[in-house]
Protein backbone atom coordinates (compact mmCIF):
# COMPACT_ATOMS: atom_id res chain seq x y z
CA UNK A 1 6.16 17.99 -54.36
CA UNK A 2 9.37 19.71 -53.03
CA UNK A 3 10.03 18.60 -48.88
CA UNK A 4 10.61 21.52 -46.69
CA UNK A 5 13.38 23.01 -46.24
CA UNK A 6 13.43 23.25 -42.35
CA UNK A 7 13.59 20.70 -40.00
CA UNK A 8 12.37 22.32 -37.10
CA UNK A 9 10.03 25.79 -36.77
CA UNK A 10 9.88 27.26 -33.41
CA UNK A 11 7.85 30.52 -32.40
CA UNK A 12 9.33 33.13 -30.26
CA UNK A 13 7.70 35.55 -27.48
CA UNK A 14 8.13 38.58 -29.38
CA UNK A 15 6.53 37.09 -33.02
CA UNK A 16 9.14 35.86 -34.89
CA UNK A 17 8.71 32.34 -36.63
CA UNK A 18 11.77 30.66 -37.32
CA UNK A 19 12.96 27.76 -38.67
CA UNK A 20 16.38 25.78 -38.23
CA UNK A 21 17.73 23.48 -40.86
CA UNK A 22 19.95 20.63 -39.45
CA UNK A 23 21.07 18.98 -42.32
CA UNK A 24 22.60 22.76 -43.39
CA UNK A 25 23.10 23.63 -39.26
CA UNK A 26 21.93 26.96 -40.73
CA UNK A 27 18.58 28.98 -39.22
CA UNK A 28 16.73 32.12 -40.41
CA UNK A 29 13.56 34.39 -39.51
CA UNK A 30 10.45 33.27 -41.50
CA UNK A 31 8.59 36.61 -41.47
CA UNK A 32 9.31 40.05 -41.79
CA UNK A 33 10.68 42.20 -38.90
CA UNK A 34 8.42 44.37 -38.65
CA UNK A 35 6.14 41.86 -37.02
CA UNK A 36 8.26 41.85 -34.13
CA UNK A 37 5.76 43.15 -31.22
CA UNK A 38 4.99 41.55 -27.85
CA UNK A 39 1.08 41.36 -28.94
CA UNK A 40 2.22 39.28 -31.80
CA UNK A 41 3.88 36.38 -29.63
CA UNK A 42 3.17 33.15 -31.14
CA UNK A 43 2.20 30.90 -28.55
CA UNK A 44 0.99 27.34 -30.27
CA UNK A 45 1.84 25.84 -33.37
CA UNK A 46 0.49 22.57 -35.41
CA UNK A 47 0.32 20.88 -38.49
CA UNK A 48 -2.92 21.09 -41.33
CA UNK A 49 -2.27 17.95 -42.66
CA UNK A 50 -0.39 14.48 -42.66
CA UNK A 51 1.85 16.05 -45.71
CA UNK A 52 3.52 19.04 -43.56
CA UNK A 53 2.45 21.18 -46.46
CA UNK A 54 1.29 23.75 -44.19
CA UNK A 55 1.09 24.71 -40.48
CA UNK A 56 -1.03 26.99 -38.37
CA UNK A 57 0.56 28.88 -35.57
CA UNK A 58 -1.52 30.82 -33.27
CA UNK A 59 -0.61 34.65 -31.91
CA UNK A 60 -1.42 36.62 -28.88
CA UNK A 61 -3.70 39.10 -30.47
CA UNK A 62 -6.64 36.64 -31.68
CA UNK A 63 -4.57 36.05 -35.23
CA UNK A 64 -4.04 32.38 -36.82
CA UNK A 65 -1.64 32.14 -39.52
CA UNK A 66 -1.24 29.56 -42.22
CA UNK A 67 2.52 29.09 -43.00
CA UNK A 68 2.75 27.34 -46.75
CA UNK A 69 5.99 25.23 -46.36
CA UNK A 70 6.78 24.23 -49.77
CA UNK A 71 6.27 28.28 -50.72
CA UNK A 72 8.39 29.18 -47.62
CA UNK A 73 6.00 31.81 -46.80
CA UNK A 74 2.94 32.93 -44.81
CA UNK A 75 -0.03 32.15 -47.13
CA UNK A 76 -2.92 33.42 -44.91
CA UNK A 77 -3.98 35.21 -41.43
CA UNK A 78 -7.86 35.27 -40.08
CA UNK A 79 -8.07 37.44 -36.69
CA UNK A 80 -10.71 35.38 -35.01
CA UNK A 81 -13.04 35.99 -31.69
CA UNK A 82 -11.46 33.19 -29.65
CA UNK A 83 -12.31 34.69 -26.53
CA UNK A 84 -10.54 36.51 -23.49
CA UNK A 85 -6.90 35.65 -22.11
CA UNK A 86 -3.76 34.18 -23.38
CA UNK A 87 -3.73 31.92 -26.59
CA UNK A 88 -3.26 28.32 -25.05
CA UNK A 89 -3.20 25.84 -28.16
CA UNK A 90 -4.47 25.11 -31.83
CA UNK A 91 -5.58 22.00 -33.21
CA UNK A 92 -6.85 20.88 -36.79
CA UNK A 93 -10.16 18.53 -36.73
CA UNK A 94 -12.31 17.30 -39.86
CA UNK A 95 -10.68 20.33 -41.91
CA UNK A 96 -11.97 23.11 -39.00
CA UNK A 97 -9.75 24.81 -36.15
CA UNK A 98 -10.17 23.96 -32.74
CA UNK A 99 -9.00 27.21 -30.32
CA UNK A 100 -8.92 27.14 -26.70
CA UNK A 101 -7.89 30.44 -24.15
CA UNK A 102 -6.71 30.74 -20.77
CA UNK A 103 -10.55 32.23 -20.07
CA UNK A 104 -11.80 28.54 -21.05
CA UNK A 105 -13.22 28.91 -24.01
CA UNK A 106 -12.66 26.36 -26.43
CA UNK A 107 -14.42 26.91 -29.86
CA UNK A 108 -14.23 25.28 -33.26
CA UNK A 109 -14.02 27.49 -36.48
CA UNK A 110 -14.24 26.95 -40.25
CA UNK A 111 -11.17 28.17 -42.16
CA UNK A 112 -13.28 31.21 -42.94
CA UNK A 113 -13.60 32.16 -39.59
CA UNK A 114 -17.16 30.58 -38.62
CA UNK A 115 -17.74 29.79 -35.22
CA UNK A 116 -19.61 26.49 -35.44
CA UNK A 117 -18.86 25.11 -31.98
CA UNK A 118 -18.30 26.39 -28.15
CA UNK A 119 -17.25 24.67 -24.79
CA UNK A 120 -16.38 25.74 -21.46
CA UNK A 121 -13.26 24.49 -20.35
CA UNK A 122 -13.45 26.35 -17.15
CA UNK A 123 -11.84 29.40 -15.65
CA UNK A 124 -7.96 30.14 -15.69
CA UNK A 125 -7.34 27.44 -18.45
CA UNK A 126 -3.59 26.66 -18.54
CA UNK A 127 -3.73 23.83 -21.26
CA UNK A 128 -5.69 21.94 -23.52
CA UNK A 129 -4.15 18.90 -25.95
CA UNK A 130 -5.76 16.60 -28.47
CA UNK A 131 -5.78 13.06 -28.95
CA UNK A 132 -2.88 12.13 -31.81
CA UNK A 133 -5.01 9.38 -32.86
CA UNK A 134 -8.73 9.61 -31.59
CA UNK A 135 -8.85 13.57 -32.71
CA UNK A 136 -12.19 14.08 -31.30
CA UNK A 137 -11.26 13.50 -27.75
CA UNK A 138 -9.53 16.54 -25.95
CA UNK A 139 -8.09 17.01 -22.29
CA UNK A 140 -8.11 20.29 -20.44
CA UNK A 141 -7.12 21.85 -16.88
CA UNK A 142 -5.78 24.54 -15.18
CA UNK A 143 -5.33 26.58 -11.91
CA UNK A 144 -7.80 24.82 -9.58
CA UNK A 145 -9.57 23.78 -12.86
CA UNK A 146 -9.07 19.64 -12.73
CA UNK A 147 -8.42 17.72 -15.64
CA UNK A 148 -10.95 17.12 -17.98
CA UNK A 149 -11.50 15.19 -20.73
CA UNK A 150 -13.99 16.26 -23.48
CA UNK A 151 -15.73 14.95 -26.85
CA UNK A 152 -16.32 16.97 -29.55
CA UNK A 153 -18.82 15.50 -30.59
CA UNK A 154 -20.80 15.70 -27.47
CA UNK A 155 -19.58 19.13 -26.11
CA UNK A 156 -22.51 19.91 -23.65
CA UNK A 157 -20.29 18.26 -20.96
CA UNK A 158 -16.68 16.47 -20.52
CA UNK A 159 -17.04 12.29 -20.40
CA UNK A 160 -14.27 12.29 -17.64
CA UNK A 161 -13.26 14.77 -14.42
CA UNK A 162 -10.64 14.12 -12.14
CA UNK A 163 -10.56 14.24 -8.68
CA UNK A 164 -7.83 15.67 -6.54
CA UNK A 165 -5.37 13.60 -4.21
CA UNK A 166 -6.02 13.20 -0.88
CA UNK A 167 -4.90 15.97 1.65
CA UNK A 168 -1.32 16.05 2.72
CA UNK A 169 0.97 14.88 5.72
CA UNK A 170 -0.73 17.86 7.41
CA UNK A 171 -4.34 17.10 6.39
CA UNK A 172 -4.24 20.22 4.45
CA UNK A 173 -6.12 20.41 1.46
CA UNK A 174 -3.87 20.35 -2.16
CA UNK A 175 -4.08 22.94 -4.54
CA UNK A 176 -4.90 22.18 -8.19
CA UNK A 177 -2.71 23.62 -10.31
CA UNK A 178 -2.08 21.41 -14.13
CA UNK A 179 0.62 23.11 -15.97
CA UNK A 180 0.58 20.61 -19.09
CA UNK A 181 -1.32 17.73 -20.47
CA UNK A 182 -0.66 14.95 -23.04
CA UNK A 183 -1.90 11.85 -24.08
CA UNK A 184 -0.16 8.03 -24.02
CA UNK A 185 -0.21 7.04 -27.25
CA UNK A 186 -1.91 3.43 -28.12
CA UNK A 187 -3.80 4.08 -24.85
CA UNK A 188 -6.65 5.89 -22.82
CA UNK A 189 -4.35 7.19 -20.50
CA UNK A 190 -3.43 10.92 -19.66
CA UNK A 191 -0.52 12.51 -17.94
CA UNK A 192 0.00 15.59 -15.88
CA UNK A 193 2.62 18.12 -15.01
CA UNK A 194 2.16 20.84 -12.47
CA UNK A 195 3.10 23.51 -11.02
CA UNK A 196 3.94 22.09 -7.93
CA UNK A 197 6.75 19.48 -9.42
CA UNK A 198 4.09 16.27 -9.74
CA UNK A 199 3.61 14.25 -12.48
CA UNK A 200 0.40 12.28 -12.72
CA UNK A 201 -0.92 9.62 -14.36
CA UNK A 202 -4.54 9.33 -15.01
CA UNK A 203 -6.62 6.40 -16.75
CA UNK A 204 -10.36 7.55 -17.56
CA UNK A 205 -10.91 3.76 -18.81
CA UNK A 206 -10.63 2.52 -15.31
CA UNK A 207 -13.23 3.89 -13.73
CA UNK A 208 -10.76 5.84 -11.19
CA UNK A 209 -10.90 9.66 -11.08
CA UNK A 210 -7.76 10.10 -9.10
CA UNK A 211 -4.57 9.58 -10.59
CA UNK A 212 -3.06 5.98 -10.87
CA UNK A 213 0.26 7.28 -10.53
CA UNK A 214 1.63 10.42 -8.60
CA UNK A 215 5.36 11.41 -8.35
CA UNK A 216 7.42 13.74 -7.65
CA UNK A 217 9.66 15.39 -10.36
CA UNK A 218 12.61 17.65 -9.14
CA UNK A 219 11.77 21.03 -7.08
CA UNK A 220 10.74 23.06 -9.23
CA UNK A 221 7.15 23.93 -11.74
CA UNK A 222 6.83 21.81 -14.51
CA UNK A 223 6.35 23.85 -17.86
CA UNK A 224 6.60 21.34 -20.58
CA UNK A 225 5.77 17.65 -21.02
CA UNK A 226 6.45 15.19 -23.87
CA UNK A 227 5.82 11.46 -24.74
CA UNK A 228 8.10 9.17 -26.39
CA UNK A 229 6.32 7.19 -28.42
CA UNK A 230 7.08 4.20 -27.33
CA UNK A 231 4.22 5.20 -24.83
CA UNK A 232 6.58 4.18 -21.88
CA UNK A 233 8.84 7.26 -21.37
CA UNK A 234 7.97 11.14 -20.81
CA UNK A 235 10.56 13.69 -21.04
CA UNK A 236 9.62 16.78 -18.50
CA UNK A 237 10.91 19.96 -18.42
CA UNK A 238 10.81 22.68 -15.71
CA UNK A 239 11.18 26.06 -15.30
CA UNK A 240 14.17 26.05 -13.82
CA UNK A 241 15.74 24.58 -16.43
CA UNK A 242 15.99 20.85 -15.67
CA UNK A 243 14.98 18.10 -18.26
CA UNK A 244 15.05 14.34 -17.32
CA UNK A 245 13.18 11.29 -18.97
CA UNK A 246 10.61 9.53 -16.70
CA UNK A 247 9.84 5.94 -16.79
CA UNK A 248 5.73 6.02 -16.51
CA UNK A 249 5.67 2.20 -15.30
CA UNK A 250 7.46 2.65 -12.28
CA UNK A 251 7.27 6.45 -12.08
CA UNK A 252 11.32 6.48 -11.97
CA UNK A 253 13.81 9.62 -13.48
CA UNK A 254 15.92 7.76 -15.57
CA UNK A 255 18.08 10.26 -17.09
CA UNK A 256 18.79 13.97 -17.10
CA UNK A 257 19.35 15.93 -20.21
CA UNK A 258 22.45 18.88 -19.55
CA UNK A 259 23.02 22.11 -21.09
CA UNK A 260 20.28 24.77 -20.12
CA UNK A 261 19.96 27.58 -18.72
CA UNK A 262 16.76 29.15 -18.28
CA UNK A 263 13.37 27.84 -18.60
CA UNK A 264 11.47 25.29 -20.83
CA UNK A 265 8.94 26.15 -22.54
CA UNK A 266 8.69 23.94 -25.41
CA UNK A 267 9.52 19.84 -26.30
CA UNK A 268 8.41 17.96 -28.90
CA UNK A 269 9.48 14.22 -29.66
CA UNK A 270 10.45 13.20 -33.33
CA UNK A 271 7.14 10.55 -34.22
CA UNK A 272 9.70 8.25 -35.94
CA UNK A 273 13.22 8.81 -34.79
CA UNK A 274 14.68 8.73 -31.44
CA UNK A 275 15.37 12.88 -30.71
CA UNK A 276 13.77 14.99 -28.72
CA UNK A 277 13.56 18.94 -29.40
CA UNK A 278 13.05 21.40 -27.35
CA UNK A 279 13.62 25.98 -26.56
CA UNK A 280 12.97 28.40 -23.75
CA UNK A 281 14.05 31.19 -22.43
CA UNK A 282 17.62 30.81 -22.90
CA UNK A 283 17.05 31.36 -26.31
CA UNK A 284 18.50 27.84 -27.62
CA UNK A 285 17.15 25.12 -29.65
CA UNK A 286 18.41 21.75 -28.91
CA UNK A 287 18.06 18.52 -30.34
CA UNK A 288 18.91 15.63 -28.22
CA UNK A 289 18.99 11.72 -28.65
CA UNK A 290 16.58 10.36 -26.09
CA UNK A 291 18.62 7.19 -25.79
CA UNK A 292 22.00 8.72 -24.99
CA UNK A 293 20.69 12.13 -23.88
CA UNK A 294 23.72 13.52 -26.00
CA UNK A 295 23.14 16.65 -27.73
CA UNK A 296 22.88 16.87 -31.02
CA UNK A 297 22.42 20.33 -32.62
CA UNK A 298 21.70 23.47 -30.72
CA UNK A 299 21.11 26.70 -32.53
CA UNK A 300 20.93 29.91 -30.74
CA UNK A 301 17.80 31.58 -32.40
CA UNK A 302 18.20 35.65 -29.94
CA UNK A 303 14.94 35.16 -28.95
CA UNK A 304 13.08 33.84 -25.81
CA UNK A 305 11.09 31.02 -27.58
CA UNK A 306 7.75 29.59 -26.54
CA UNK A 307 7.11 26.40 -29.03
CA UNK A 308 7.80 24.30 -31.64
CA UNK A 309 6.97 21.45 -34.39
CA UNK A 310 8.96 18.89 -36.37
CA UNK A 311 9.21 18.62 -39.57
CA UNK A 312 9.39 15.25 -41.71
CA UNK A 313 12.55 16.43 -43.39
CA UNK A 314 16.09 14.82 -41.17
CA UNK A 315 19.17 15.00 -42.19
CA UNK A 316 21.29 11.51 -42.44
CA UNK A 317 22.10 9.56 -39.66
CA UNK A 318 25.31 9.32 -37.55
CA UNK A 319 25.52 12.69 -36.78
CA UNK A 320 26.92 13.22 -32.98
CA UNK A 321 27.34 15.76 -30.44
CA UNK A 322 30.83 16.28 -31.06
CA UNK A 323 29.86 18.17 -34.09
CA UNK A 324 27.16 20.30 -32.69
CA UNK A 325 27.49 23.66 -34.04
CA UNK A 326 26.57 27.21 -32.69
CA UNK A 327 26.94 25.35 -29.29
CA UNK A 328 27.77 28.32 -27.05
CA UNK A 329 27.15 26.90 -24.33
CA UNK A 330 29.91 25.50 -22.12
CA UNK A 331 27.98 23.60 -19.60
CA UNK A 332 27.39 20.93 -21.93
CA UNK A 333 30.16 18.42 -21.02
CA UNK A 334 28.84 14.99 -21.82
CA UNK A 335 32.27 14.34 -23.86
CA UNK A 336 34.38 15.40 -21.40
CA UNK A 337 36.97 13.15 -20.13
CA UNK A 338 37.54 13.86 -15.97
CA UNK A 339 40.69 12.17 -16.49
CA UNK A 340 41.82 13.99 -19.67
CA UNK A 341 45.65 15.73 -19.41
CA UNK A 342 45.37 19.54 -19.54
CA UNK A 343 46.25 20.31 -22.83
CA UNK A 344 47.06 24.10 -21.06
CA UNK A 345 49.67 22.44 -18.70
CA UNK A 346 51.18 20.20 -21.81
CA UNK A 347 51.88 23.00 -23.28
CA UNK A 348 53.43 24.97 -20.79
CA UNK A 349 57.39 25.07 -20.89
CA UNK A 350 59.40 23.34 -18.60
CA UNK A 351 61.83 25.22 -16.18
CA UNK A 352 65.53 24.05 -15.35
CA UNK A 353 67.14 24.46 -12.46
CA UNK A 354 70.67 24.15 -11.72
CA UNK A 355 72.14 20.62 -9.88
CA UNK A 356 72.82 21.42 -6.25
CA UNK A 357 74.47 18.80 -3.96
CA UNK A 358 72.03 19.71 -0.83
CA UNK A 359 68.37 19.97 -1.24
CA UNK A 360 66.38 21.86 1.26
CA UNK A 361 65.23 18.60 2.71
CA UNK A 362 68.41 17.12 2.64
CA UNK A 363 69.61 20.54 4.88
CA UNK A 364 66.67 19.48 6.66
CA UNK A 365 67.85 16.57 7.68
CA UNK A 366 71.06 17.27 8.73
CA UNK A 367 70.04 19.58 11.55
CA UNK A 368 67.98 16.85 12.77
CA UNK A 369 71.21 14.82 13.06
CA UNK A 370 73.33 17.41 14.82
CA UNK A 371 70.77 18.22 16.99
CA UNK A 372 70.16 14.35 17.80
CA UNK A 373 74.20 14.21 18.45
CA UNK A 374 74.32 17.01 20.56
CA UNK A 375 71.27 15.88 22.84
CA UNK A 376 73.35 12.32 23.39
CA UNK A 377 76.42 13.78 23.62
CA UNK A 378 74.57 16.27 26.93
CA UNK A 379 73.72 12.72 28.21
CA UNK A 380 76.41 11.49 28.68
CA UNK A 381 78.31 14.09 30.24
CA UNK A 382 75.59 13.83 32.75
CA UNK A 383 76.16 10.26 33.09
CA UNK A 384 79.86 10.28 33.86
């Protein structure tokens, strides 16, 4: 069984896949071009199976696509009735597709297209995520649509709802408004990003609907949200363009990642190794080290993209950003030295002047002594 070829596939707004091979530094477009239409924006991506042999990726106009990795091509594409609104995520469960839109509806289909399940996840659905490990558990929420957590094997109703925080300094009522979910791996906890810069922390298991922890993350909407595995850190991106990592225990920032410049739309950790991936609007996949927040590869794919997945396939290790390529862009400067010569000045010629017995300051000072001399000299022809 050949491994793929790509390490990393990322969708973009206007329906191209893509995929970007780090051990190569090379990238290319996985369909054809003339796919390239705003209705065919590929919006969520996952994995069919354990192997990475294949990987659904789901499209603005009601179309999920099976991309064959081994074959390098698309291998089939079902239009399905998955409801009203934009295409929010896809998930594989006990060899069926779970769907879920921004309308709420979140249905489960047979790979032949078979509706065999429905649930209401509530109006103006902004995102719905799946339990890694416990598959038949699923969070949603929204725009005042509060987190919810569902089983699908009991869909008439979710087992947990949040509640919302208390009013505000002003007694004024907050607005709910979840931007993206995800789970803590190894356990029953849920976190949070909205639009209004928070980051919450909830823990169904406790018998608490309000969030356990609630912080504030930078000033501006949060649009993506990833968890190390290690369960303890959360890298958040916004839409201005800021990524830090978070430490969930104490609900600290304790690092930013540089080098954006638009949005975030996607991040994905690495399950095994110690990088984090993510694209936006700027057009740029990056691949960071979590631990040193240095940047590793960055490919600049011409396309505002929305998502992406790892693959199992890595190149070797010690590579470093100093040998990032396609790395366009200069605001990255987590090698620079502050104290490093100019190599512009060291190469710059020097000029000679000629030898001169008087400087200007020299000049300088001898006006300062005549004019001394003649002040003392006035005082004492006023003295005699």
């Amino acid at each position: 069984m050949a491994e793929p070829v790509y390490s990393i596939f990322v969708g973009a707004e206007i329906g191209l896949l893509k995929g970007a091979n780090c051990e190569e530094r090379a990238w290319g477009n996985l369909n054809e071009l003339n796919e390239v239409k705003r209705e065919n924006e590929i919006t969520c991506m996952c994995w069919l199976n354990r192997k990475q042999t294949k990987f659904y990726y789901g499209q603005q106009n009601n179309i999920i696509t099976t991309f064959d990795v081994e074959a390098s091509k698309i291998s089939r594409q079902v239009k399905m009735n998955i409801g009203e609104g934009k295409f929010k995520n896809i998930h594989p469960y006990q060899k069926k597709i779970l769907t879920a839109v921004s309308s709420g509806d979140i249905k489960l289909w047979t790979k032949k297209g078979k509706n065999v399940l429905k649930m209401s996840g509530g109006v103006d659905l902004a995102c719905v995520q799946q339990d890694p490990v416990q598959t038949h558990l699923i969070a949603s929420g929204g725009n005042e649509n509060p987190l919810k957590l569902w089983d699908i094997n009991s869909p008439t109703s979710p087992i947990f709802v949040s509640k919302n925080v208390s009013e505000d300094w002003l007694r004024l009522r907050v607005p709910i408004m979840i931007s993206t979910i995800n789970f803590i791996p190894q356990s029953s906890k849920i976190v949070t990003g909205t639009d209004l810069c928070k980051i919450r922390l909830y823990d169904p298991s406790a018998n608490k609907r309000k969030p356990v922890l609630d912080v504030q993350c930078g000033d501006s909407p949060v649009t993506a949200l990833a968890v190390n595995p290690s369960g303890n850190q959360i890298i958040v991106g916004s839409s201005k363009g800021d990524m830090v990592s978070m430490d969930i225990r104490k609900g600290k920032i304790t690092g930013k990642f540089k080098g954006f410049s638009g949005g975030i739309r996607g991040i994905q950790c690495h399950p095994t190794l110690p990088y984090v991936a993510t694209c936006g609007l700027d057009r740029y996949l990056r691949v960071y080290n979590v631990v040193s927040r240095e940047m590793i590869y960055s490919f600049y794919l011409k396309s505002r993209l929305n998502c992406l997945l790892f693959a199992k396939k890595w190149p070797s290790a010690g590579e470093s950003a100093s040998s990032c390529p396609n790395n366009e862009n200069s605001t990255v400067d987590q090698n620079e030295d502050e104290n490093a010569p100019d190599d512009l000045w060291d190469k710059m010629p020097v000029l000679q002047t000629e030898s001169t017995t008087e400087t200007p300051s020299g000049n300088a000072k001898k006006k300062r002594k005549s004019n001394n001399e003649s002040k003392s000299s006035k005082k004492n022809k006023t003295s005699e």
